[in-house]
Protein backbone atom coordinates (compact mmCIF):
# COMPACT_ATOMS: atom_id res chain seq x y z
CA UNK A 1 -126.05 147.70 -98.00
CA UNK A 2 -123.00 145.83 -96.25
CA UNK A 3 -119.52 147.03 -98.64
CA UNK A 4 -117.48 143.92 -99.02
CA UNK A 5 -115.52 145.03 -102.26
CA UNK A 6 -112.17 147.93 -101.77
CA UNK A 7 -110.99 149.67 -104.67
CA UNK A 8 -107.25 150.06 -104.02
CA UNK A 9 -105.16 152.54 -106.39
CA UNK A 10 -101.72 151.58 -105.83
CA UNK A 11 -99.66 154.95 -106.62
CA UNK A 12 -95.41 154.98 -106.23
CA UNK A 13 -93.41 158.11 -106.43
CA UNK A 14 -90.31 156.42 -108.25
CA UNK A 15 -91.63 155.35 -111.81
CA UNK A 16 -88.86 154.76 -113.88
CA UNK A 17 -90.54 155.83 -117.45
CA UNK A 18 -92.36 158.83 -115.81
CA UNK A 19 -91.08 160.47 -112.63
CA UNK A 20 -93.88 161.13 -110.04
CA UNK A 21 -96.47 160.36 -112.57
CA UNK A 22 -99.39 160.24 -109.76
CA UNK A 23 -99.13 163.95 -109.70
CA UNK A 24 -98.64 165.27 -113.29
CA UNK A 25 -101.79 167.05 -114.54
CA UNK A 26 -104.07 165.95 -117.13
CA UNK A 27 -106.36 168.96 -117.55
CA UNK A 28 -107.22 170.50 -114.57
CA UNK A 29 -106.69 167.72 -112.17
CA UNK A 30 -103.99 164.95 -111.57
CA UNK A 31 -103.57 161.50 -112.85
CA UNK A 32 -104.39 159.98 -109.56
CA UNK A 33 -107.32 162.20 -108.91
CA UNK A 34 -108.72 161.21 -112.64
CA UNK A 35 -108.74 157.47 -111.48
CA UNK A 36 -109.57 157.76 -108.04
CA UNK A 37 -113.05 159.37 -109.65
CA UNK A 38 -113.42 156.25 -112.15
CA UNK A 39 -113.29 154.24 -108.96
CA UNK A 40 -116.10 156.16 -107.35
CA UNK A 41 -118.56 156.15 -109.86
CA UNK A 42 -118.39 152.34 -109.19
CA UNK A 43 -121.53 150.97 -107.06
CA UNK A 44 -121.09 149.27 -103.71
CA UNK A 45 -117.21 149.98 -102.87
CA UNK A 46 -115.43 151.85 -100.85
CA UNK A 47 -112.01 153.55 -102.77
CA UNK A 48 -108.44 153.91 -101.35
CA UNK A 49 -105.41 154.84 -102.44
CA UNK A 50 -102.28 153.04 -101.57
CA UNK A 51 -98.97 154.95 -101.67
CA UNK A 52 -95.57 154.96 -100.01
CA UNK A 53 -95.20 158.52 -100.78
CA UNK A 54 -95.99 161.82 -98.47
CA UNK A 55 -96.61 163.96 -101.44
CA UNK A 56 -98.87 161.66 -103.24
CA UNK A 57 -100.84 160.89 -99.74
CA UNK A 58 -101.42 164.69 -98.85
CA UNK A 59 -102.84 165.25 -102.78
CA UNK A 60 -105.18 162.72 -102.63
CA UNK A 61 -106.35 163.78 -99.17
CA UNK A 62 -106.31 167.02 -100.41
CA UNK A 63 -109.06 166.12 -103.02
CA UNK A 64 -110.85 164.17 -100.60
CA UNK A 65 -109.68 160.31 -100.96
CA UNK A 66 -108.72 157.92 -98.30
CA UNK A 67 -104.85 157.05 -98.36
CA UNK A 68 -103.47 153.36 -96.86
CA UNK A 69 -99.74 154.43 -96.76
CA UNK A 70 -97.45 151.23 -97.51
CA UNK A 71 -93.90 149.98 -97.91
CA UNK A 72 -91.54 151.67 -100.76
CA UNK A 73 -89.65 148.01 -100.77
CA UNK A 74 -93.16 146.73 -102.82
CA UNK A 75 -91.84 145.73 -106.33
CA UNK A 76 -95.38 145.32 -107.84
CA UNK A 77 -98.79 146.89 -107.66
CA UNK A 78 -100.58 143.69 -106.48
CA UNK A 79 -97.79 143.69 -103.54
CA UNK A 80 -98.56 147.12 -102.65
CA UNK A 81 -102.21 146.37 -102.75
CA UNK A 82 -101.51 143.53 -100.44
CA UNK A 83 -99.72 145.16 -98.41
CA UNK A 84 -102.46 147.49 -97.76
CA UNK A 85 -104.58 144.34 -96.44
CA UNK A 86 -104.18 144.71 -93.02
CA UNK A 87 -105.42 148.24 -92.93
CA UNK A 88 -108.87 147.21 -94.69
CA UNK A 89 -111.75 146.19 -92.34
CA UNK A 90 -112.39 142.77 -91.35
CA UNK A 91 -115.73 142.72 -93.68
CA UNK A 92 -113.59 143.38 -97.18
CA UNK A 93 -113.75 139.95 -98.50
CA UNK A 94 -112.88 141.05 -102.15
CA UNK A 95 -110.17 143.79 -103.44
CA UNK A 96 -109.78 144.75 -106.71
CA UNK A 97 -106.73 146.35 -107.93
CA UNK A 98 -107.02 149.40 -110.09
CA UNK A 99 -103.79 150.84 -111.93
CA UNK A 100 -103.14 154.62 -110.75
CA UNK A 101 -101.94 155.05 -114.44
CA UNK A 102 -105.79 154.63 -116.27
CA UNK A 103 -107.57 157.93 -116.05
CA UNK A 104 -110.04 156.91 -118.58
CA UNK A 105 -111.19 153.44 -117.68
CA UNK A 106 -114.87 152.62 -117.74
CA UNK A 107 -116.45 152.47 -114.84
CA UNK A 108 -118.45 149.47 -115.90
CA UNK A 109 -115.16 147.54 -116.62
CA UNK A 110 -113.75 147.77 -113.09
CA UNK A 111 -117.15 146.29 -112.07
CA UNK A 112 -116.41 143.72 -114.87
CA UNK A 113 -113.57 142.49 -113.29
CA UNK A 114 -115.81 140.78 -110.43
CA UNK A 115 -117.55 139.03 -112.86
CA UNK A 116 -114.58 135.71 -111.88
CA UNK A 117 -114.54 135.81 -108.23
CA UNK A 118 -118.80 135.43 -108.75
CA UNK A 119 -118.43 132.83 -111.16
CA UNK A 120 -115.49 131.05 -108.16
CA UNK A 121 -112.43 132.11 -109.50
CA UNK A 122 -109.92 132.84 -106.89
CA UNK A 123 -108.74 136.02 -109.38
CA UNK A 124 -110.51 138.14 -111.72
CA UNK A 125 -108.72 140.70 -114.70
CA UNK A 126 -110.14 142.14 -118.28
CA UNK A 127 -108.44 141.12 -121.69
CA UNK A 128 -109.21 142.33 -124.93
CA UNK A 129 -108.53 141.44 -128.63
CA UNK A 130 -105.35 142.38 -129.79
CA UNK A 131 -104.61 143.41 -133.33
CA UNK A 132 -101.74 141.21 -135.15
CA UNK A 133 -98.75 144.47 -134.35
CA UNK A 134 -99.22 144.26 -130.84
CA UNK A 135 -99.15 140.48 -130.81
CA UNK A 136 -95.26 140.55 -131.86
CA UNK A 137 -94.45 143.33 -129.33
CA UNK A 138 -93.11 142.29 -126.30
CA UNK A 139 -94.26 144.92 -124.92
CA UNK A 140 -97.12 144.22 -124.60
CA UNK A 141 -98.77 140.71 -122.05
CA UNK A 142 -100.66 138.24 -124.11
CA UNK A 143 -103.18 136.24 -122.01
CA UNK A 144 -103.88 132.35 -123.48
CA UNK A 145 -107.78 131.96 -122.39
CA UNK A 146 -110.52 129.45 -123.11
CA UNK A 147 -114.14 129.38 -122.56
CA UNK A 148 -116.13 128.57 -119.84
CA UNK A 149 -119.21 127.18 -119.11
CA UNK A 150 -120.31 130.58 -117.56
CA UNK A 151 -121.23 133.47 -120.59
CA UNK A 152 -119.05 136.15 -120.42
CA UNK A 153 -115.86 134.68 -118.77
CA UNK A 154 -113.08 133.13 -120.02
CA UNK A 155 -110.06 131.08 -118.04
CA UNK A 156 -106.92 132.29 -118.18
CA UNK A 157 -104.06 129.62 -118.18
CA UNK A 158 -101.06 131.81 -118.89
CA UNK A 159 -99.65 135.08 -119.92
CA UNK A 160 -96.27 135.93 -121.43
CA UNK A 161 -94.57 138.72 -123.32
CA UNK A 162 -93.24 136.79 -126.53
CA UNK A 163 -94.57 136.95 -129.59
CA UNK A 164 -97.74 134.50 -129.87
CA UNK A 165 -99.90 133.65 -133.48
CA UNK A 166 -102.93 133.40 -130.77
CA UNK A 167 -103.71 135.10 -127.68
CA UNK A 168 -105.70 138.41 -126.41
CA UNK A 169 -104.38 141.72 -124.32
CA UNK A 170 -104.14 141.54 -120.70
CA UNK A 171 -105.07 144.98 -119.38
CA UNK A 172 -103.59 145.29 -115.77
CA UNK A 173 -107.00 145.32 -113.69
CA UNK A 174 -107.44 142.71 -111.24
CA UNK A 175 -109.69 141.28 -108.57
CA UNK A 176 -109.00 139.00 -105.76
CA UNK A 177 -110.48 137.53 -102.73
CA UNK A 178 -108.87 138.39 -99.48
CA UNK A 179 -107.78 134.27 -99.00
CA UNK A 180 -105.74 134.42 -102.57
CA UNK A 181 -104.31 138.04 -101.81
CA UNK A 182 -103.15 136.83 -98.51
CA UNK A 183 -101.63 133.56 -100.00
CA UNK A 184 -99.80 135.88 -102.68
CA UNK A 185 -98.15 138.10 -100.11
CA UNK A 186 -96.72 135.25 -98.28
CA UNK A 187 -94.90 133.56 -100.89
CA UNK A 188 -91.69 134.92 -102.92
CA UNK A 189 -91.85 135.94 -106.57
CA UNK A 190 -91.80 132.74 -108.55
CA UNK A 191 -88.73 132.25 -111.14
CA UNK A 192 -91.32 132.52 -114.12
CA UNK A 193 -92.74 135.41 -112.70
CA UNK A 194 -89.28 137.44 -112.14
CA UNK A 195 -88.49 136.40 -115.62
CA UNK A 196 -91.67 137.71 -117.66
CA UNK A 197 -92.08 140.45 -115.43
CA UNK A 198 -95.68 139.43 -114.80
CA UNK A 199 -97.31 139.13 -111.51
CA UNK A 200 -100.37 137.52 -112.10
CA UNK A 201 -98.21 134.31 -112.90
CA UNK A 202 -97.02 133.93 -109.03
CA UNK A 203 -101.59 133.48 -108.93
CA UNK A 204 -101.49 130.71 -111.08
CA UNK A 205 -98.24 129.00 -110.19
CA UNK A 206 -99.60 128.79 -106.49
CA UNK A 207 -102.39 126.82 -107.82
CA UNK A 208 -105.05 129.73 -108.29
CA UNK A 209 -107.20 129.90 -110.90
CA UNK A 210 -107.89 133.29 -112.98
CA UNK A 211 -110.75 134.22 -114.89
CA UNK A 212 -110.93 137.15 -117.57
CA UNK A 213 -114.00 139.19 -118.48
CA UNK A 214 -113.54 140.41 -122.30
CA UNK A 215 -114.15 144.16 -123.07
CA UNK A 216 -114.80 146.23 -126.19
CA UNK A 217 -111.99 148.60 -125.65
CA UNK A 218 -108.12 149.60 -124.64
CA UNK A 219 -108.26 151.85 -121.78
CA UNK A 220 -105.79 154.48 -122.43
CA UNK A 221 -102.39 153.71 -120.02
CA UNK A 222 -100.25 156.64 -119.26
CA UNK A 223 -96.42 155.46 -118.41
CA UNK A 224 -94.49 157.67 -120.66
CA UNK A 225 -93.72 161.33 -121.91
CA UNK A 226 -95.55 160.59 -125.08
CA UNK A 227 -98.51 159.29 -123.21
CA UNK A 228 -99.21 161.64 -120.78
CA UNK A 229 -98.93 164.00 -124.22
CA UNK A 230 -101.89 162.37 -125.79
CA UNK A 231 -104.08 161.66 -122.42
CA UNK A 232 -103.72 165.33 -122.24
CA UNK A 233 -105.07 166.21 -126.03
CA UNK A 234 -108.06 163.39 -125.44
CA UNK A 235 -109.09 164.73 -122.06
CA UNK A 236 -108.93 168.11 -124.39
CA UNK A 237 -110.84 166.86 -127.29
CA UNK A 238 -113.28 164.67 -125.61
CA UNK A 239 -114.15 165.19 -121.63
């Protein structure tokens, strides 16, 4: 069967909450190695890992993945996935973009995340419900859907970080086809964008449309201390 989907991991060195986070240890293996083998078990891709870092490149080659080495100047993960592009072969007509900081996402939902582009979104990404706490925390990205006429996926027509009465969570997965991903990379961070801190906005205020698939579940996100702490008791309680 002909592979036209890439998995790309986008992995930095310098994270500000948690230094070198790609390469801490959860059990017996690494962050990045614990999401690189989410992204396998999913049918009919092929997996990279993009990185701008020599340390994190020679670990994953070490445990057998394929690295697409990229600029440190890339200020988001969708820019480091994009600027992994041109390294991709010709036949890759759809890239999704799977945070290096998830080791316990489903499987299934990364194949979720296609669901869009099938139904002709230009971008696909997962959102969940969010409990009321969450929805006054600015921490974490609200995403204002509606329905569709096709079961299953929503459209998304903004996100934000301010408090919102209405609204689901925006988990950080995403899909695009090569044409959008392309178009993204050529155009500067949009004002709105720089100022939520949010680059799916830069999709939508280019004109591209982006549909949401909604899932049961909060994959675990590891970005601090505290939650590399708990991914390590889970991975000890449960896998």
């Amino acid at each position: 069967m002909r592979v036209e989907t890439a998995i790309i991991i986008p992995a930095r060195y310098g994270s500000t909450r948690l230094s070198a986070k790609a390469l801490r240890h959860i059990g017996q293996i690494t962050l990045i190695e614990h999401v690189w083998r989410r992204a396998q078990d999913v049918p009919n891709t092929v997996v990279y890992v993009a990185t701008d870092h020599d340390e994190i490149a020679k670990t994953v080659s070490g445990f057998g993945g394929e690295v697409l080495m990229t600029s440190p100047t890339c200020e988001t993960g969708s820019d480091r996935v994009a600027d992994a592009l041109s390294q991709l072969p010709s036949g890759i007509n759809n890239i999704v973009n799977l945070q290096g900081d998830l080791p316990f996402i489903n499987s299934k939902e990364v194949l979720d995340v296609l669901k869009p582009l099938e139904s002709g979104f230009d971008v696909g990404t997962l959102v969940a419900c969010m409990p009321d706490d969450k929805q006054r925390n600015p921490s974490f990205v609200k995403a204002v859907v509606s329905v569709t006429p096709t079961p299953g996926v929503l459209q998304c027509h903004w996100f934000c970080r301010a408090s919102l009465p209405y609204g689901h969570h925006h988990l950080g997965v995403y899909a695009y086809t090569r044409d959008a991903l392309e178009k993204f990379a050529q155009q500067s961070p949009h004002p709105l964008e720089m100022q939520e801190r949010l680059e799916q906005l830069r999709f939508l205020t280019l004109g591209y449309t982006i549909g949401a698939v909604l899932v049961n579940s909060i994959a675990m996100e590891v970005n601090t201390e505290q939650d590399l702490e708990d991914a390590r008791a889970y991975e000890m309680q449960y896998q």
